[in-house]
Protein backbone atom coordinates (compact mmCIF):
# COMPACT_ATOMS: atom_id res chain seq x y z
CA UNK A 1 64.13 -87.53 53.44
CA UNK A 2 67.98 -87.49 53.57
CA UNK A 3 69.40 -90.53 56.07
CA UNK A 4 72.24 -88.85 58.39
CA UNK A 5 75.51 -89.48 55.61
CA UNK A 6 73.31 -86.95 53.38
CA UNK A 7 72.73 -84.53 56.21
CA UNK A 8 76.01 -84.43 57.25
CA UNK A 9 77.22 -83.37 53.55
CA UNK A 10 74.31 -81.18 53.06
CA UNK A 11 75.78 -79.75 56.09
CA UNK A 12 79.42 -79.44 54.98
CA UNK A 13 78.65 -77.96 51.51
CA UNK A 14 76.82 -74.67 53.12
CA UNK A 15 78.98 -71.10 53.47
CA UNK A 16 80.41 -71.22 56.87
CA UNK A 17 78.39 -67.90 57.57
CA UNK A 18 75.18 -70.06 57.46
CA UNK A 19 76.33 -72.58 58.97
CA UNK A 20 76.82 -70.33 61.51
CA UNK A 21 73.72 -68.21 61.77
CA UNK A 22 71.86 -71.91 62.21
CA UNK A 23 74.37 -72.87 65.15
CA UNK A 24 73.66 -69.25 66.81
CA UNK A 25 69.80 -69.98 66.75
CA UNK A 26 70.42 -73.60 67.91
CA UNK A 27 72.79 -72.56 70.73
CA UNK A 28 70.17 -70.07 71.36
CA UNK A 29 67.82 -72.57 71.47
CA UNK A 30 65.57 -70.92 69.19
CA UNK A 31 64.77 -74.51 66.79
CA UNK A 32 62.34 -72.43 64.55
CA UNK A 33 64.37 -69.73 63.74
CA UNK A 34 66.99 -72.75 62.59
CA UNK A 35 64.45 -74.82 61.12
CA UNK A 36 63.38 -71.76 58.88
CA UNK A 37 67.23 -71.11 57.95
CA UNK A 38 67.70 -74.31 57.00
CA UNK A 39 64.26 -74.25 54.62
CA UNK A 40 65.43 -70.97 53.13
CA UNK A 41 68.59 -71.94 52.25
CA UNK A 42 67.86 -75.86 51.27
CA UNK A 43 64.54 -75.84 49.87
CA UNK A 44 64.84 -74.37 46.50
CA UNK A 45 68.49 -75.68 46.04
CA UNK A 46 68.21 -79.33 47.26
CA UNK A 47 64.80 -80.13 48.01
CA UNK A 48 64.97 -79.34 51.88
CA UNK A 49 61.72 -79.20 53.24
CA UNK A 50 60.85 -78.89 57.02
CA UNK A 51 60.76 -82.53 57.53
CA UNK A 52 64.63 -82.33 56.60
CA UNK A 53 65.26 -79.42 58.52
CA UNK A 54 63.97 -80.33 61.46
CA UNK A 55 66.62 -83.74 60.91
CA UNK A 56 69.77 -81.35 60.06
CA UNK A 57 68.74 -78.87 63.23
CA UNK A 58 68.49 -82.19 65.18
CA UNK A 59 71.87 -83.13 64.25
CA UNK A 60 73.19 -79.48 65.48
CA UNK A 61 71.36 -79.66 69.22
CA UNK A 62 73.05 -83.09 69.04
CA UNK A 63 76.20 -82.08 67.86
CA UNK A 64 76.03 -79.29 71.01
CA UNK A 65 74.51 -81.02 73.27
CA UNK A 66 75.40 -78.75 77.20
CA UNK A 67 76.25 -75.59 75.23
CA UNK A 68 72.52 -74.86 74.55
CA UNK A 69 71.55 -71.95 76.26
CA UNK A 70 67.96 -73.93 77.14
CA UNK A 71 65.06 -71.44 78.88
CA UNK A 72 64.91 -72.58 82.83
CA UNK A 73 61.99 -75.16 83.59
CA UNK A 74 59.20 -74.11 85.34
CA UNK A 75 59.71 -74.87 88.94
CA UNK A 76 56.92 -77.37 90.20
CA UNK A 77 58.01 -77.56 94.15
CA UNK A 78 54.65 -76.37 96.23
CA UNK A 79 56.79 -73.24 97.74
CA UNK A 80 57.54 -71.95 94.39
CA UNK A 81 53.82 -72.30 93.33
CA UNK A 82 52.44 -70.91 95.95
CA UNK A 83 54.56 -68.17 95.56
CA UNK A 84 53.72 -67.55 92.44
CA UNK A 85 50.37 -67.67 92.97
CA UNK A 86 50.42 -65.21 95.64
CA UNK A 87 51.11 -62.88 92.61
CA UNK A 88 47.96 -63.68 91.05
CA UNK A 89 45.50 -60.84 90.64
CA UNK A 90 42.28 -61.25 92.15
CA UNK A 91 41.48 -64.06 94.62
CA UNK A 92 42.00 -67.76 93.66
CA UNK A 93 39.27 -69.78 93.07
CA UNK A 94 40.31 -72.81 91.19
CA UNK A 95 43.78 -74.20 89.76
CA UNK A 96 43.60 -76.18 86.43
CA UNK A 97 45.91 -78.02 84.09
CA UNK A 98 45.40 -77.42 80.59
CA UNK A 99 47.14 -79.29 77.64
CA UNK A 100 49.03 -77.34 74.99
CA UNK A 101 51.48 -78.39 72.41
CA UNK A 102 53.90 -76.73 69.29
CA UNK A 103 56.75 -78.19 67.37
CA UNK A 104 58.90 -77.73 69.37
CA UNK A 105 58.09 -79.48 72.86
CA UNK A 106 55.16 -81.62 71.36
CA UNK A 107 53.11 -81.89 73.92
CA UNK A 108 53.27 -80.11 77.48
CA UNK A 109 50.62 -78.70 80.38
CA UNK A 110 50.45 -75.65 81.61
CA UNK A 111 49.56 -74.98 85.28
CA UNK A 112 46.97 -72.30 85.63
CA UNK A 113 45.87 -70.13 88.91
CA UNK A 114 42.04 -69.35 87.75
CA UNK A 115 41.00 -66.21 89.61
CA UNK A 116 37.67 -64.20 90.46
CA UNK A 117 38.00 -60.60 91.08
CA UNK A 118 39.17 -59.82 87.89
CA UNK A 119 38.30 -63.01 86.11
CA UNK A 120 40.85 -64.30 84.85
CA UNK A 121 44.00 -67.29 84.06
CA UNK A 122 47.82 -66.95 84.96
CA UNK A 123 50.09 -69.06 84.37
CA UNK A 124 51.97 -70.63 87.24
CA UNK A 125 54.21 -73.49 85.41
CA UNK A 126 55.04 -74.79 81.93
CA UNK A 127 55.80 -78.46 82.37
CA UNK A 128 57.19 -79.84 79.45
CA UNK A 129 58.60 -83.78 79.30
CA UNK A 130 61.94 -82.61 80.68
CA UNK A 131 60.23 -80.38 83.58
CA UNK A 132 58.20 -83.68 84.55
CA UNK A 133 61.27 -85.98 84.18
CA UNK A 134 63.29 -83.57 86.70
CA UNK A 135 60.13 -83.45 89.17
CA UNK A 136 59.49 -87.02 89.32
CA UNK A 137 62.65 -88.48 88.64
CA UNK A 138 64.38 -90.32 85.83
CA UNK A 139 63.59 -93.50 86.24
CA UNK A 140 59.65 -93.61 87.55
CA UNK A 141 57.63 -95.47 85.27
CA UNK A 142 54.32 -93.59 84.83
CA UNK A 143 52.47 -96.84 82.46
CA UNK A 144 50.25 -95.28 79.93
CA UNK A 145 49.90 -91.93 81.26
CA UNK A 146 52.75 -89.04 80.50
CA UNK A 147 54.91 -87.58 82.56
CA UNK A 148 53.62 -84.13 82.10
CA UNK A 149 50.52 -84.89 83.15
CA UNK A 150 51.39 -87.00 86.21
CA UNK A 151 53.88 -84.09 87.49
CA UNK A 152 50.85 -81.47 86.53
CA UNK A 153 48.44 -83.31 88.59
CA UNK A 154 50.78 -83.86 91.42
CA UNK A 155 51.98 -80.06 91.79
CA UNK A 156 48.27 -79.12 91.18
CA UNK A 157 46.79 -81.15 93.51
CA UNK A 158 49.01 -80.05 96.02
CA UNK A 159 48.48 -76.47 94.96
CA UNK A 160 44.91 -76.76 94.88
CA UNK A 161 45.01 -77.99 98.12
CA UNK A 162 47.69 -75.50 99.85
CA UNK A 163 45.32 -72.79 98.98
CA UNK A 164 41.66 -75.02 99.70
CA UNK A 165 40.30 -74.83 95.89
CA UNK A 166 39.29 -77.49 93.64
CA UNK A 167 41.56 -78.69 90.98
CA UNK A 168 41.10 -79.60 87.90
CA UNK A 169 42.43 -80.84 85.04
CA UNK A 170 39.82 -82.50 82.31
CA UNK A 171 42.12 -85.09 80.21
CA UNK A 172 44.46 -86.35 82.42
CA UNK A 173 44.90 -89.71 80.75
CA UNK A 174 44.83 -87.99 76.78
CA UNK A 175 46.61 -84.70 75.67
CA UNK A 176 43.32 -82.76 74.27
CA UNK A 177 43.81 -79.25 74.08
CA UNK A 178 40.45 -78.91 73.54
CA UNK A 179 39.33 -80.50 76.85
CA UNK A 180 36.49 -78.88 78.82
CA UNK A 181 37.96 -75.87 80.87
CA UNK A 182 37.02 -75.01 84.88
CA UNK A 183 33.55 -73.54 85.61
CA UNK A 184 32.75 -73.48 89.59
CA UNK A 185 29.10 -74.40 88.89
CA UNK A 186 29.89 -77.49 87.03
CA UNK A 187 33.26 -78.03 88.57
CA UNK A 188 34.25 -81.80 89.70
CA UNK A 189 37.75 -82.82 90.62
CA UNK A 190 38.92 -85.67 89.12
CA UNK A 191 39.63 -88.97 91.17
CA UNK A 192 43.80 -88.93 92.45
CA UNK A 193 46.15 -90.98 89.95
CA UNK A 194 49.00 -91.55 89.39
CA UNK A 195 52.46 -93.49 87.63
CA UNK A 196 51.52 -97.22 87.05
């Protein structure tokens, strides 16, 4: 992979027009539209593979930093949930944190209002490392565990227990998107943890 002198001359050497189609996707914050620019354009040419572009597309969200246009985070406050899961078709029966991950965020839970009546799963948050960071606060330590899971459990605990249903959330400790999902005849909650 090219170290950061490389990048920056890979960089330079590209039309300006490309160079500013990637910036309008970064600034957009849209990293795999840039990512694929930046394999289109470098891969044939100089060897630029996605490892590479995802390195030069770093560089840009460095290099603008507060002009991103990022998407809002999920609000995680228990008026704002509730709220939101007043919307929910069908009556509540359970809330649930699920893992989830893509190449972008890594990995990240979402918040889920489970409902009977139709049966079915809406999504109430998205909490990605930054959501958890700005829910818990910079500096708490959380040991082993990650912050998107502690602030998950936290806002779905109280949830759960704003509208008297069971939470649940299956791999607390482990991202595991493949964790056992809610069933109310099997359903447990899990014991309260938390940072440390």
């Amino acid at each position: 992979m090219m170290g950061k002198e490389a990048r920056d001359e890979w960089w330079e050497r590209l039309p300006v027009g490309i160079r500013n189609e990637i910036d309008g996707y970064v600034l957009q914050d849209a990293r795999l539209a840039a990512v694929r620019v930046v394999v289109d354009v470098g891969l044939v040419r100089d060897d630029v593979g996605v490892g590479t572009a995802q390195l030069i597309v770093g560089d840009r969200y460095t290099r603008h930093g507060d002009r991103i246009a990022r998407a809002p985070e999920s609000p995680l406050d228990l008026e704002s949930l509730a709220y939101r899961a007043g919307g929910a078709a069908g009556r509540i029966v359970a809330i649930e944190a699920i893992w989830d991950g893509d190449t972008v965020h890594d990995w990240f839970v979402r918040l889920l209002a489970i409902t009977a009546d139709p049966v079915e799963e809406h999504v109430l948050a998205t909490i990605y490392a930054s959501t958890a960071r700005g829910h818990l606060g910079e500096g708490e330590e959380c040991g082993l565990r990650r912050q998107e899971a502690v602030a998950a459990e936290r806002a779905g605990r109280a949830l759960a227990a704003h509208l008297a249903v069971p939470f649940h959330f299956a791999s607390p400790d482990t991202p595991d998107d493949e964790a056992p999902r809610w069933e109310p005849a099997t359903s447990t909650e899990i014991t309260e943890s938390g940072c440390g």
